[in-house]
Protein backbone atom coordinates (compact mmCIF):
# COMPACT_ATOMS: atom_id res chain seq x y z
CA UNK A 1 -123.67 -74.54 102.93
CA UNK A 2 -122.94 -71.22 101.08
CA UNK A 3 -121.07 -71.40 98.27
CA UNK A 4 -118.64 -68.36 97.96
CA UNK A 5 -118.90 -66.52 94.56
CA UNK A 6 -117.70 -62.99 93.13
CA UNK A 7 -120.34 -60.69 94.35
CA UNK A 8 -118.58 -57.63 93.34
CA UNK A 9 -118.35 -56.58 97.14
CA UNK A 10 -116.89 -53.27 97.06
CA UNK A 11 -116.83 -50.57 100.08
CA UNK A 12 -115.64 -46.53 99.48
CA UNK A 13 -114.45 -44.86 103.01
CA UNK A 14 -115.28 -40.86 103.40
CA UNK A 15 -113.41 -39.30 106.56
CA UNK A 16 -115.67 -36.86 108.12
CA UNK A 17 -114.37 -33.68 109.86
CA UNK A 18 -114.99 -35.44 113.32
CA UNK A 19 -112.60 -37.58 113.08
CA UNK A 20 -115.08 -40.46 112.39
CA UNK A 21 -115.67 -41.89 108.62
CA UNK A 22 -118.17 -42.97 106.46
CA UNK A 23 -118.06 -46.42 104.88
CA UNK A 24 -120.61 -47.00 101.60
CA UNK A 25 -120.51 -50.68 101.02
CA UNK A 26 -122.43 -52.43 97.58
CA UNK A 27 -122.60 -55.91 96.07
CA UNK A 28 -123.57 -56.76 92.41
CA UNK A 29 -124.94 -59.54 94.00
CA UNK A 30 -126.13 -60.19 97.46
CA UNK A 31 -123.87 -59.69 100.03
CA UNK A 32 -124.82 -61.77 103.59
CA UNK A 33 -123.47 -60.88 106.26
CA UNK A 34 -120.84 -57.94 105.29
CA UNK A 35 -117.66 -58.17 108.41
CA UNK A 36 -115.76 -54.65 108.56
CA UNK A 37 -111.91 -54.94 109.57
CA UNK A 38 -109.97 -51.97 110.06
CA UNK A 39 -106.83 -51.44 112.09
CA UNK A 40 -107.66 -49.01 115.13
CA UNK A 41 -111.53 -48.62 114.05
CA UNK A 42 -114.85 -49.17 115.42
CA UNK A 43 -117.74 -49.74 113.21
CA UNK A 44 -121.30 -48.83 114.22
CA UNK A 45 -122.51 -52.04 112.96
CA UNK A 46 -121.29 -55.51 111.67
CA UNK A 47 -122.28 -58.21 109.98
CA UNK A 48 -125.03 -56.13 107.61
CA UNK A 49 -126.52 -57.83 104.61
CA UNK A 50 -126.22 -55.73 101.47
CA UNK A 51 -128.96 -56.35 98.92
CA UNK A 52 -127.65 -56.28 95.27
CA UNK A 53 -127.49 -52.83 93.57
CA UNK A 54 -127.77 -51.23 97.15
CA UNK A 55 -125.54 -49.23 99.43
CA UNK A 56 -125.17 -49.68 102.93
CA UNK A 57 -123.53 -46.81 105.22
CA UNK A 58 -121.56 -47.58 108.07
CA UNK A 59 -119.88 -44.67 110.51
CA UNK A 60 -116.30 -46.04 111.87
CA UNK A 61 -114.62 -44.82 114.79
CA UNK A 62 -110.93 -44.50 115.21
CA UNK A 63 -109.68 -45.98 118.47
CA UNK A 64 -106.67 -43.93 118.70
CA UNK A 65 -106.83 -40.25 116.91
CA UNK A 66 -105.22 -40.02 113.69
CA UNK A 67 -105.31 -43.27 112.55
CA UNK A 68 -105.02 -44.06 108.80
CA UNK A 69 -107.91 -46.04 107.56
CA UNK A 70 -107.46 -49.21 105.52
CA UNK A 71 -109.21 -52.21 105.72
CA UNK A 72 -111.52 -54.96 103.72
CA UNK A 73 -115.19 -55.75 104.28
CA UNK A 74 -115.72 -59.46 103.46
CA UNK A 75 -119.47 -61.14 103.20
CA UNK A 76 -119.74 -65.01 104.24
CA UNK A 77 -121.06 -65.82 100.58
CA UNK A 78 -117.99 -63.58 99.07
CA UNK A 79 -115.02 -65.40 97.04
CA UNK A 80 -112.63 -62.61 98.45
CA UNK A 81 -112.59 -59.83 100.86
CA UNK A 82 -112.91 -56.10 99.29
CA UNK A 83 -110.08 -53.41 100.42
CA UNK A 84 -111.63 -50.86 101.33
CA UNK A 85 -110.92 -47.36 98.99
CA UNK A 86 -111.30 -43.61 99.15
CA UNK A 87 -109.95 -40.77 100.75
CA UNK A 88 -108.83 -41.11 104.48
């Protein structure tokens, strides 16, 4: 069993002039299996692993045009989920 601990999961959102945004996501510590959940978005890919010090980039899709982003990211060995920040 994983034990959940404060990885320092954090994730920065970037809206692209498409529509579409860009999600960094980083860990102090290693971050297994990294879920994205966002209202009325799409992510290109779930469930990454995010070594420590590293940053992993993740496009999201709106589902309906217009929508406001906000969200978490939460990894299975993570204490807490992580809102997700930045411009939208």
């Amino acid at each position: 069993m994983i034990e959940p601990v404060d990885i320092g999961l954090e994730a920065r959102a970037r809206t692209l002039p498409d529509g579409t945004a860009e999600l960094l996501i980083g860990a102090r510590r290693f971050a297994y299996a990294v879920a994205i959940h966002a209202d009325n978005f799409v992510p290109d890919d779930q469930y990454l692993n995010v070594p420590p010090g590293e940053t992993r980039c993740v496009r999201i899709t709106p589902t309906i045009p217009g929508s406001k982003l906000k969200g978490t990211v939460r990894a299975i060995n993570s204490r807490s989920a992580a809102r997700i920040q930045g411009q939208t």
